[in-house]
Protein backbone atom coordinates (compact mmCIF):
# COMPACT_ATOMS: atom_id res chain seq x y z
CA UNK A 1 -13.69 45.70 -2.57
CA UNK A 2 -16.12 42.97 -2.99
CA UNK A 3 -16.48 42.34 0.78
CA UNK A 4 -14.63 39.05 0.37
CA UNK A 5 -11.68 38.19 2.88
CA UNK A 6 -9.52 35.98 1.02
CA UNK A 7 -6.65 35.94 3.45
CA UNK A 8 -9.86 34.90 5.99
CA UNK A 9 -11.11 31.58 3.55
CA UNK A 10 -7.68 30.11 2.58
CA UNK A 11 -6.79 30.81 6.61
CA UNK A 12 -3.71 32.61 6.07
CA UNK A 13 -2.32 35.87 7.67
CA UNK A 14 -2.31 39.34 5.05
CA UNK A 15 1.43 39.37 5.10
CA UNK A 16 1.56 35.28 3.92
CA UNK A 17 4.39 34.85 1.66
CA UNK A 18 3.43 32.55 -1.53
CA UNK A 19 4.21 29.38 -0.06
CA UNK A 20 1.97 29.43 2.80
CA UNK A 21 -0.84 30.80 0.54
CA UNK A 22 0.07 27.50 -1.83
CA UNK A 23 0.01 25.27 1.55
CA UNK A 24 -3.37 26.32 2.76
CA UNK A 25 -4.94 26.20 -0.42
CA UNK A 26 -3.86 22.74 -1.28
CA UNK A 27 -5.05 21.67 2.69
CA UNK A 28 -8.39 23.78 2.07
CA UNK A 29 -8.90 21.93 -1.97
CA UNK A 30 -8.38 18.28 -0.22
CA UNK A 31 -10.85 18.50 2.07
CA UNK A 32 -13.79 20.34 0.12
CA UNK A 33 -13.18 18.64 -3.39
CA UNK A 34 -16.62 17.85 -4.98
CA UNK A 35 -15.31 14.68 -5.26
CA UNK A 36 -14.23 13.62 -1.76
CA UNK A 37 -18.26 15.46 -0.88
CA UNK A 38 -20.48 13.94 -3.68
CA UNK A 39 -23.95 15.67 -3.89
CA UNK A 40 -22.62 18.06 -0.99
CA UNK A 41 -23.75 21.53 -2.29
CA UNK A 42 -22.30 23.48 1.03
CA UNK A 43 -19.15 21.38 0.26
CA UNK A 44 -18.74 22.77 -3.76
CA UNK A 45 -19.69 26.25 -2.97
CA UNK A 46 -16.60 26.09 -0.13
CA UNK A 47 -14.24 24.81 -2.85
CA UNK A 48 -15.11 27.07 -5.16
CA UNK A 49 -14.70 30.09 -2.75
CA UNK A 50 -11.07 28.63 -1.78
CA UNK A 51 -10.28 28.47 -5.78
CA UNK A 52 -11.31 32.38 -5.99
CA UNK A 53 -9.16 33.09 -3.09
CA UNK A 54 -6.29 31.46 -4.23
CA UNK A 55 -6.28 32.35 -8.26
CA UNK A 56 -6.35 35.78 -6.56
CA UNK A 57 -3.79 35.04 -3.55
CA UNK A 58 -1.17 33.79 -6.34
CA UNK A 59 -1.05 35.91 -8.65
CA UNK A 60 0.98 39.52 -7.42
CA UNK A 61 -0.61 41.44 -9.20
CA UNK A 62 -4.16 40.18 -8.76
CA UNK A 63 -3.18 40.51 -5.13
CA UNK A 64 -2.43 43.76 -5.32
CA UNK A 65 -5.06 44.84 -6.79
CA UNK A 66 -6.84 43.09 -4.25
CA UNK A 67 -5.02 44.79 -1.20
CA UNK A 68 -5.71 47.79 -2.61
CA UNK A 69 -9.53 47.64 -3.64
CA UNK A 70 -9.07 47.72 -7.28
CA UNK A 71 -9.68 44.65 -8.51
CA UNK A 72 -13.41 44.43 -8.64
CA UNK A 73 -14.74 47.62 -9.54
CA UNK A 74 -18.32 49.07 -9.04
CA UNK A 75 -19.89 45.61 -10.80
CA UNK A 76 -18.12 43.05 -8.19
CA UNK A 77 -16.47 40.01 -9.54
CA UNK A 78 -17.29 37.74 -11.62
CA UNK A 79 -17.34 38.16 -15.89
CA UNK A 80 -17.51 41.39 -16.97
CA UNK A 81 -17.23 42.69 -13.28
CA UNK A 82 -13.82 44.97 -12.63
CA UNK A 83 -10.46 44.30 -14.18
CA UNK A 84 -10.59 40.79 -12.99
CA UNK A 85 -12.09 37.81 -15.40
CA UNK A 86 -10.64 35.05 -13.68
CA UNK A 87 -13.43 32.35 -14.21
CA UNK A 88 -14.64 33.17 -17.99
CA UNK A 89 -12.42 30.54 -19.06
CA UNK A 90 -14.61 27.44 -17.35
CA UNK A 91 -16.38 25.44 -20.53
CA UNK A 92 -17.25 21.99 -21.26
CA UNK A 93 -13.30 21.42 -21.85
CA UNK A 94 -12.56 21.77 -17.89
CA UNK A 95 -9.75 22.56 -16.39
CA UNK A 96 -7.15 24.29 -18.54
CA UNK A 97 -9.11 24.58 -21.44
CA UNK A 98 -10.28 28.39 -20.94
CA UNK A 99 -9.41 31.27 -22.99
CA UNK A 100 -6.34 33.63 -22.12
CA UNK A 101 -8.03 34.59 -18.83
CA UNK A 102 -9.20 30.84 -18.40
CA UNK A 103 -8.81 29.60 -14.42
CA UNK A 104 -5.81 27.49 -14.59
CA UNK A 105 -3.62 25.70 -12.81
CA UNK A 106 -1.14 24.92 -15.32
CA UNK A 107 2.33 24.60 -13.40
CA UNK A 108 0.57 23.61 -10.23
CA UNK A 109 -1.02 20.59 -11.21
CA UNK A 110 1.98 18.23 -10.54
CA UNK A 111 1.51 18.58 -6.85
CA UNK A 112 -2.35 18.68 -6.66
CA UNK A 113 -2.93 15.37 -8.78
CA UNK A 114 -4.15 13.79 -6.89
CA UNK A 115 -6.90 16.36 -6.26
CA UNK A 116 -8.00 15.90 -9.96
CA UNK A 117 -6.87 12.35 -10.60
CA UNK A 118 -10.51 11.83 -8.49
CA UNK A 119 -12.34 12.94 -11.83
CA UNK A 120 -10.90 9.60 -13.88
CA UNK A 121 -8.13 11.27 -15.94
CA UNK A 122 -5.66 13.70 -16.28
CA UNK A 123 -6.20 17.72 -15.73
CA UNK A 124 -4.58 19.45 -18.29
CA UNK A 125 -5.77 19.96 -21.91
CA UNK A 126 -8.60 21.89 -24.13
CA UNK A 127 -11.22 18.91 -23.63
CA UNK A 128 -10.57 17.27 -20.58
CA UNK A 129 -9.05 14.11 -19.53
CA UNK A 130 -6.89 12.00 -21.80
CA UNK A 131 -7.91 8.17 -21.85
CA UNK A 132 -5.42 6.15 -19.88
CA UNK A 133 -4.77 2.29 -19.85
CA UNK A 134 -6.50 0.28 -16.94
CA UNK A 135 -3.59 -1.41 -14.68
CA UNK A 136 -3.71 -5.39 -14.17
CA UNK A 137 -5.31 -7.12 -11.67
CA UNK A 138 -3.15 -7.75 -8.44
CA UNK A 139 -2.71 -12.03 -8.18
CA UNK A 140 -2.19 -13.25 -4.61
CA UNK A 141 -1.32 -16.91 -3.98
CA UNK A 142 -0.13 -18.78 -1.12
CA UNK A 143 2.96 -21.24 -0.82
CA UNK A 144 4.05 -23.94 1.61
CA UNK A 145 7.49 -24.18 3.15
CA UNK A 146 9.65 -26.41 5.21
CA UNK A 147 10.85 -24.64 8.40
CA UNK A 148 14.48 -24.53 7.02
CA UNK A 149 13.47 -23.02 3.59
CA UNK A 150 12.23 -20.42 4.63
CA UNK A 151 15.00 -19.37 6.78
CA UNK A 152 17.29 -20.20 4.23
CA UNK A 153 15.32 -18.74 1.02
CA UNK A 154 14.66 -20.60 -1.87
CA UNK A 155 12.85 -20.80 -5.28
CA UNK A 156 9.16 -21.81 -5.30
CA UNK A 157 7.60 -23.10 -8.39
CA UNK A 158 4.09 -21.66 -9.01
CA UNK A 159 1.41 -22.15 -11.36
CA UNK A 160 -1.44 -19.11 -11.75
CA UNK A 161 -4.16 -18.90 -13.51
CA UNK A 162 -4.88 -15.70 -14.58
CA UNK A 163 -6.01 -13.01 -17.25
CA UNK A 164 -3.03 -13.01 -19.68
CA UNK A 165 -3.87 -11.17 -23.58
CA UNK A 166 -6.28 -13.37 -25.51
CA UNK A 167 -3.97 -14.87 -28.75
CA UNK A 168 -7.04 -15.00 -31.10
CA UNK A 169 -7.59 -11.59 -31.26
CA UNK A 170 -3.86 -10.35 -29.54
CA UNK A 171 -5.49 -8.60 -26.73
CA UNK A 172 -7.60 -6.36 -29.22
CA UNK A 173 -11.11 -7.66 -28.25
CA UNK A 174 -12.00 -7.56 -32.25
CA UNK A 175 -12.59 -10.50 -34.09
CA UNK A 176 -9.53 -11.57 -36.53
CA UNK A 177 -9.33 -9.57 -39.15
CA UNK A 178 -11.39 -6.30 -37.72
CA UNK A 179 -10.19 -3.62 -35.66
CA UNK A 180 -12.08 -1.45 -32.81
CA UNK A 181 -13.81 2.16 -33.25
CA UNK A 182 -12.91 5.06 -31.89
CA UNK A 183 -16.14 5.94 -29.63
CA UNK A 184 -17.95 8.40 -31.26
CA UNK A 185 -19.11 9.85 -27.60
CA UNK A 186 -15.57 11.00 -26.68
CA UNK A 187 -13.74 10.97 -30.01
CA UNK A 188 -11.04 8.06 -28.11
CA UNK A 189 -10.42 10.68 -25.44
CA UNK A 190 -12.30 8.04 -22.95
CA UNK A 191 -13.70 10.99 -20.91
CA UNK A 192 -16.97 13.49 -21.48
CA UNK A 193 -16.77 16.97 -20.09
CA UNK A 194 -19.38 18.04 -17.61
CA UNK A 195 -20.57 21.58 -16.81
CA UNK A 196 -20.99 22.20 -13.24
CA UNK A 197 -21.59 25.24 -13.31
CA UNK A 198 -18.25 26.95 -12.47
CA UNK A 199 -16.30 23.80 -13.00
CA UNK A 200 -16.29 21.74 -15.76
CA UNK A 201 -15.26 18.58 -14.71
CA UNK A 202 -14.09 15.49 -16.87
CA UNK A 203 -16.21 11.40 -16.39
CA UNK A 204 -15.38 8.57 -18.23
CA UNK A 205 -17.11 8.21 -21.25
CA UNK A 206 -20.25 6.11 -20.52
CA UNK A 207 -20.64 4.27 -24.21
CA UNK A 208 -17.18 2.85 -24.31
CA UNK A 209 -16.81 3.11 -20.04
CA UNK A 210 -13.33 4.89 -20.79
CA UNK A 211 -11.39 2.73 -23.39
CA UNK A 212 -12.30 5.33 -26.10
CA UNK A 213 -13.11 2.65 -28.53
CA UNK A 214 -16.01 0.65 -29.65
CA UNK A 215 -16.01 -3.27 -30.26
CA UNK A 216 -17.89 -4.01 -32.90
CA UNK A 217 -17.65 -7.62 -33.80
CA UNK A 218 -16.43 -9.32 -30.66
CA UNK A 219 -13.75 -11.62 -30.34
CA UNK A 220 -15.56 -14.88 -30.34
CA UNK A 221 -12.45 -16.50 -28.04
CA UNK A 222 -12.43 -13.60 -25.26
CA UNK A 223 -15.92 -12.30 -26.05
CA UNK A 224 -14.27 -8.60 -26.88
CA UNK A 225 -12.63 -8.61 -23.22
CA UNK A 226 -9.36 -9.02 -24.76
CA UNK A 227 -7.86 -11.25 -22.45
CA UNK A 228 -8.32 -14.95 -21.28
CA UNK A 229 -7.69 -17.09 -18.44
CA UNK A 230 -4.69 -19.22 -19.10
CA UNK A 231 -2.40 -21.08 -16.71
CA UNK A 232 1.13 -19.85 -16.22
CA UNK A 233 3.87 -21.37 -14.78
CA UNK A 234 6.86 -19.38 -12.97
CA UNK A 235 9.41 -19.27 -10.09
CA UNK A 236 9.61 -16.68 -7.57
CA UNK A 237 12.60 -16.11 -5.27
CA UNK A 238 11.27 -16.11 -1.25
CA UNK A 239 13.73 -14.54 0.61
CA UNK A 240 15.45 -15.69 3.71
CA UNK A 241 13.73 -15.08 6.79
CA UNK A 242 9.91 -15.16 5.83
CA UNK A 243 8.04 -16.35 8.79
CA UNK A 244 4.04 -17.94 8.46
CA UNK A 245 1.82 -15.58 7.30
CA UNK A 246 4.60 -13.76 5.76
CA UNK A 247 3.11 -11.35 2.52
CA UNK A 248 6.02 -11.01 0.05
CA UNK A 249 5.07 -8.58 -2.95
CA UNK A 250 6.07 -8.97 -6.66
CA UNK A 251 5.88 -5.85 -8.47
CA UNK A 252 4.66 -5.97 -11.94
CA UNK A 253 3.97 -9.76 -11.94
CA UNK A 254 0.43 -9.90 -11.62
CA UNK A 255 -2.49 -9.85 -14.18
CA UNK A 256 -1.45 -7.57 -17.59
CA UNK A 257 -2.71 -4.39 -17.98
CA UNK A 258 -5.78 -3.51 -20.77
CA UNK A 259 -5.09 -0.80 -23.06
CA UNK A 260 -1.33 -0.47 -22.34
CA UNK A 261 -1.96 0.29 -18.68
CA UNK A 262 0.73 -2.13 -16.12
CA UNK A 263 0.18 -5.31 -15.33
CA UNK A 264 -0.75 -5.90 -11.48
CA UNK A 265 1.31 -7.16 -8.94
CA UNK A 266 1.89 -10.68 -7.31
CA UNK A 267 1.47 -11.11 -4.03
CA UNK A 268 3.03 -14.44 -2.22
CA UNK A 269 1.91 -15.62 1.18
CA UNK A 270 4.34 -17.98 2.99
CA UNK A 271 2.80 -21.04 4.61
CA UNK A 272 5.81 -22.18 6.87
CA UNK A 273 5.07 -25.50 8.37
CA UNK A 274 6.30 -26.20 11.89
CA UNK A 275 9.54 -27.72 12.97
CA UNK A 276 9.76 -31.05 15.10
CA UNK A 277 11.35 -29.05 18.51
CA UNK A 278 12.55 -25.65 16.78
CA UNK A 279 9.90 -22.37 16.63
CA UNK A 280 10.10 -19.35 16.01
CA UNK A 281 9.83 -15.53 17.19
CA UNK A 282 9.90 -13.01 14.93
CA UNK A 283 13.41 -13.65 13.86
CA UNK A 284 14.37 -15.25 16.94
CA UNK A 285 14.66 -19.10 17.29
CA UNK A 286 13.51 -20.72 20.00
CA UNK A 287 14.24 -24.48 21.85
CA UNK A 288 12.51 -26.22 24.46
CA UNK A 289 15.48 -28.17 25.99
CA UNK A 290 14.92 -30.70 28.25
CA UNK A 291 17.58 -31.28 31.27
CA UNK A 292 17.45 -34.02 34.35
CA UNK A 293 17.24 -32.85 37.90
CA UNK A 294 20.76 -33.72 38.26
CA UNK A 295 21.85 -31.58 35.40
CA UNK A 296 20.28 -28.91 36.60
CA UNK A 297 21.43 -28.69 40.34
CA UNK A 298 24.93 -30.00 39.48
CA UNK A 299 25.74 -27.96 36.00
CA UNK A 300 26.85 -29.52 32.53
CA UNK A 301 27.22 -28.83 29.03
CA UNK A 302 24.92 -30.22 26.43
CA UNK A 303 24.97 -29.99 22.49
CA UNK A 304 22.00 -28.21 20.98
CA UNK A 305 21.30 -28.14 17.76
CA UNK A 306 20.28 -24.62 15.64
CA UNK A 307 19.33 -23.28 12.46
CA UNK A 308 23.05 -23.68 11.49
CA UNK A 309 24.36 -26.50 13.27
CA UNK A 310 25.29 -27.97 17.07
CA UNK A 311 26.39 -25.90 19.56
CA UNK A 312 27.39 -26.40 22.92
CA UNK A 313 25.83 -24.86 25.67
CA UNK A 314 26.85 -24.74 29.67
CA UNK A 315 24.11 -25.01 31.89
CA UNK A 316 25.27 -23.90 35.35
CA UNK A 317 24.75 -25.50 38.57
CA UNK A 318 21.13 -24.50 40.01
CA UNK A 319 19.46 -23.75 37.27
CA UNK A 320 15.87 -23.14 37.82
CA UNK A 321 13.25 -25.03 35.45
CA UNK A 322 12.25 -22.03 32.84
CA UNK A 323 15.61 -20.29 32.37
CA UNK A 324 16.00 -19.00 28.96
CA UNK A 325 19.46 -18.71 27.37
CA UNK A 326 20.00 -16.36 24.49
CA UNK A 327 22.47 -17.26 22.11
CA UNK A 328 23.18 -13.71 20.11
CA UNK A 329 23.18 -14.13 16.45
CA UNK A 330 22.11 -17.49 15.61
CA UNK A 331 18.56 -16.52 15.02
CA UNK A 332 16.65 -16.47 11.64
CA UNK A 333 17.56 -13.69 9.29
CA UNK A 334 16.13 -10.45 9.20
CA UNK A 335 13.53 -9.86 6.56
CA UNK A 336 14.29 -5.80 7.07
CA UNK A 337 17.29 -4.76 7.80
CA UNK A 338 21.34 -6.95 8.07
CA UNK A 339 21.51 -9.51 10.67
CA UNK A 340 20.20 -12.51 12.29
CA UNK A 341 18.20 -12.54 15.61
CA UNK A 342 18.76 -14.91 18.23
CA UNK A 343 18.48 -18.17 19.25
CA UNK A 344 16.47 -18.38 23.06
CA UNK A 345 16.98 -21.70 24.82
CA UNK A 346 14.88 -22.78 27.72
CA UNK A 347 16.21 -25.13 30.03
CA UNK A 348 12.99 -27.63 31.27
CA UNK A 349 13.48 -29.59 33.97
CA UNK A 350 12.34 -33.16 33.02
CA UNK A 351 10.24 -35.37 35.89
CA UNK A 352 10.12 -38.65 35.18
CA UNK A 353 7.06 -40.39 35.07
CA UNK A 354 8.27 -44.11 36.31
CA UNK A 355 11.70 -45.30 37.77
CA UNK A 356 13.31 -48.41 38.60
CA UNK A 357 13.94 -49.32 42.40
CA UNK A 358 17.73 -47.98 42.43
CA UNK A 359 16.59 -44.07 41.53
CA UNK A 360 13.63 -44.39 43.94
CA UNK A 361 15.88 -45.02 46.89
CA UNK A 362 18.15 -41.92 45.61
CA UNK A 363 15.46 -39.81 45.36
CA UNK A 364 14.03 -40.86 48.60
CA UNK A 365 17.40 -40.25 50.54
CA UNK A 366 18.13 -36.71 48.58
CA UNK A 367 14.62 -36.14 49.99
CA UNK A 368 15.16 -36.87 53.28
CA UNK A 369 17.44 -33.78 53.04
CA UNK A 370 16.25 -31.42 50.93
CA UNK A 371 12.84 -31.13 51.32
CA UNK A 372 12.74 -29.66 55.07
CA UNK A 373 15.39 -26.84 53.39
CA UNK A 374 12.93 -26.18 50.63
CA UNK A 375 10.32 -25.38 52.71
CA UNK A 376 11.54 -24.16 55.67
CA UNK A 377 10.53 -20.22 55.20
CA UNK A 378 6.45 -21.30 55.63
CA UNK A 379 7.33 -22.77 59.61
């Protein structure tokens, strides 16, 4: 035995089954990555400690060996140490690129991607990370609507300007009639090997900064960018129910991609301006609706409008100033999820500010009987 508790680094109990060994590792990997802990030396010796443990862990066999204090011999680990070679394989080609006893995680890179997607590139391979296309730019622009619209939905018109592939050169960055270089750095991978001692991990190449070509004789239109601004003219669909400030996202409709990556996406904020008397909560509707005194203590029925039309509404006898009525369904639409919310109506009591000499000596005489009522619970 080497004096190494692997069970006691990945956290796991000596009788783990394979999946638990596989959870903790992946947990353990996340959080000491040399690339989450940049220049953190206590950081990459814990990862590569977990790695040991694990290529060990994984394998039944290895494991067994392990359990039983075979596996390292009189030398310890380590190359040439035991029966055990597991990290001879490490080169400049990182990950994957190791002879038949290289440290691998071929088969178990689909759910630790992300992991290595950190480095710039892709995991598997003899010499490192292949070169990948750079993904557009996301495009975010802002639209005004009427109230109604954007309960309703509509089409919006927009012009962008944005990066689109330059037509002098089709997106190529070369001058007509010339064609870019593969990068003589990384041979068009778009990625350089490093040794870090155990690890060899992949960086984009730093002469072509990870196209894995060379421009030679620029494009004198885009300047060997490959793209352009240009105006661009297009309708999106806003769907019913967007409120102000609403963010609506267009996948795929922003800026193209370089190098065959994907274009971007387009982001559309709703600017909804406000209605004369109608607002709005979440996706309920609200009214102010104003009713006279005499409505109010003797009860009537009144036509209100909504998003969809009149409707009439009782308002019972002694109704307080304030009361809210909620009309189910006739709210604005939901933007997730079926349905409509509701439309809240509250009843305001309206004071006049001047009357004529007939409604003064009504008032005065309802007064004369009311008001010693009203306050009668403060004698």
């Amino acid at each position: 035995m080497n004096g190494k508790d692997y069970y006691k680094t990945l956290g796991v109990a000596k009788d783990a089954g394979k999946d638990d060994i596989k959870k903790a590792y992946r947990k353990q990997a996340h959080k000491y990555h040399p690339d989450k802990n940049p220049n953190n030396k206590m950081a990459e010796d814990r990862f590569k400690e977990i790695a040991e443990a694990y290529e060990v862990l994984s394998d039944e066999k290895k494991r067994q060996d392990y359990d039983s204090g075979r596996l390292f011999g009189a030398q310890g680990p380590g190359p040439g140490g035991g029966t055990w070679q597991g990290f001879d394989g490490f080169g400049g080609g990182g990950f994957g690129g190791g002879g038949p006893q290289g440290f691998t995680y071929e088969g178990d890179l689909g759910d630790l991607g992300d992991i290595f997607n950190l480095f710039g590139g892709g995991a598997r391979g003899g010499g490192g990370a292949g070169r990948r296309g750079q993904r557009g730019n996301d495009v975010e622009v802002t639209v005004t609507m009427s109230f109604d619209d954007a309960l309703k939905g509509a089409y919006v018109p927009l012009t962008m300007t944005r990066n689109a592939a330059c037509e002098t050169c089709r997106g190529l960055g070369s001058a007509p009639g010339t064609l870019p270089q593969t990068c003589p750095t990384c041979g068009g991978r778009g990625s350089v090997a490093e040794s870090q001692g155990l690890f060899g991990l992949s960086r984009p190449c730093p002469q072509c900064q990870g196209r894995g070509q060379i421009i030679q004789n620029p494009c004198p239109t885009c300047h060997g960018a490959g793209q352009t601004k240009q105006p661009r003219k297009t309708k999106v669909h806003i769907p019913p129910g967007v409120n102000d400030g609403s963010r609506i996202r267009f996948k795929g409709k922003g800026e193209p991609g370089r190098g065959g990556g994907p274009p971007g996406d387009l982001y559309v904020v709703a600017k909804v301006d406000k209605h004369p008397y109608l607002g709005r909560r979440d996706a309920d509707i609200t009214l102010d609706l104003p009713v006279t005194y005499a409505e109010a203590a003797l009860g009537t029925q009144v036509e209100v409008p909504t998003a969809d039309g009149k409707i009439k509404l009782k308002i019972p006898a002694g109704t307080q100033s304030g009361r809210t009525f909620r009309i189910k369904g006739k709210g604005a639409p939901h933007l997730k999820g079926k349905g409509h919310g509701d439309m809240l109506i509250t009843a305001r009591v309206d004071v006049p500010k001047s009357i004529n000499k007939e409604e003064r000596e009504a008032i005065e005489k309802l007064g004369e009987i009311s008001s010693k009522e009203l306050r009668a619970h403060l004698n």
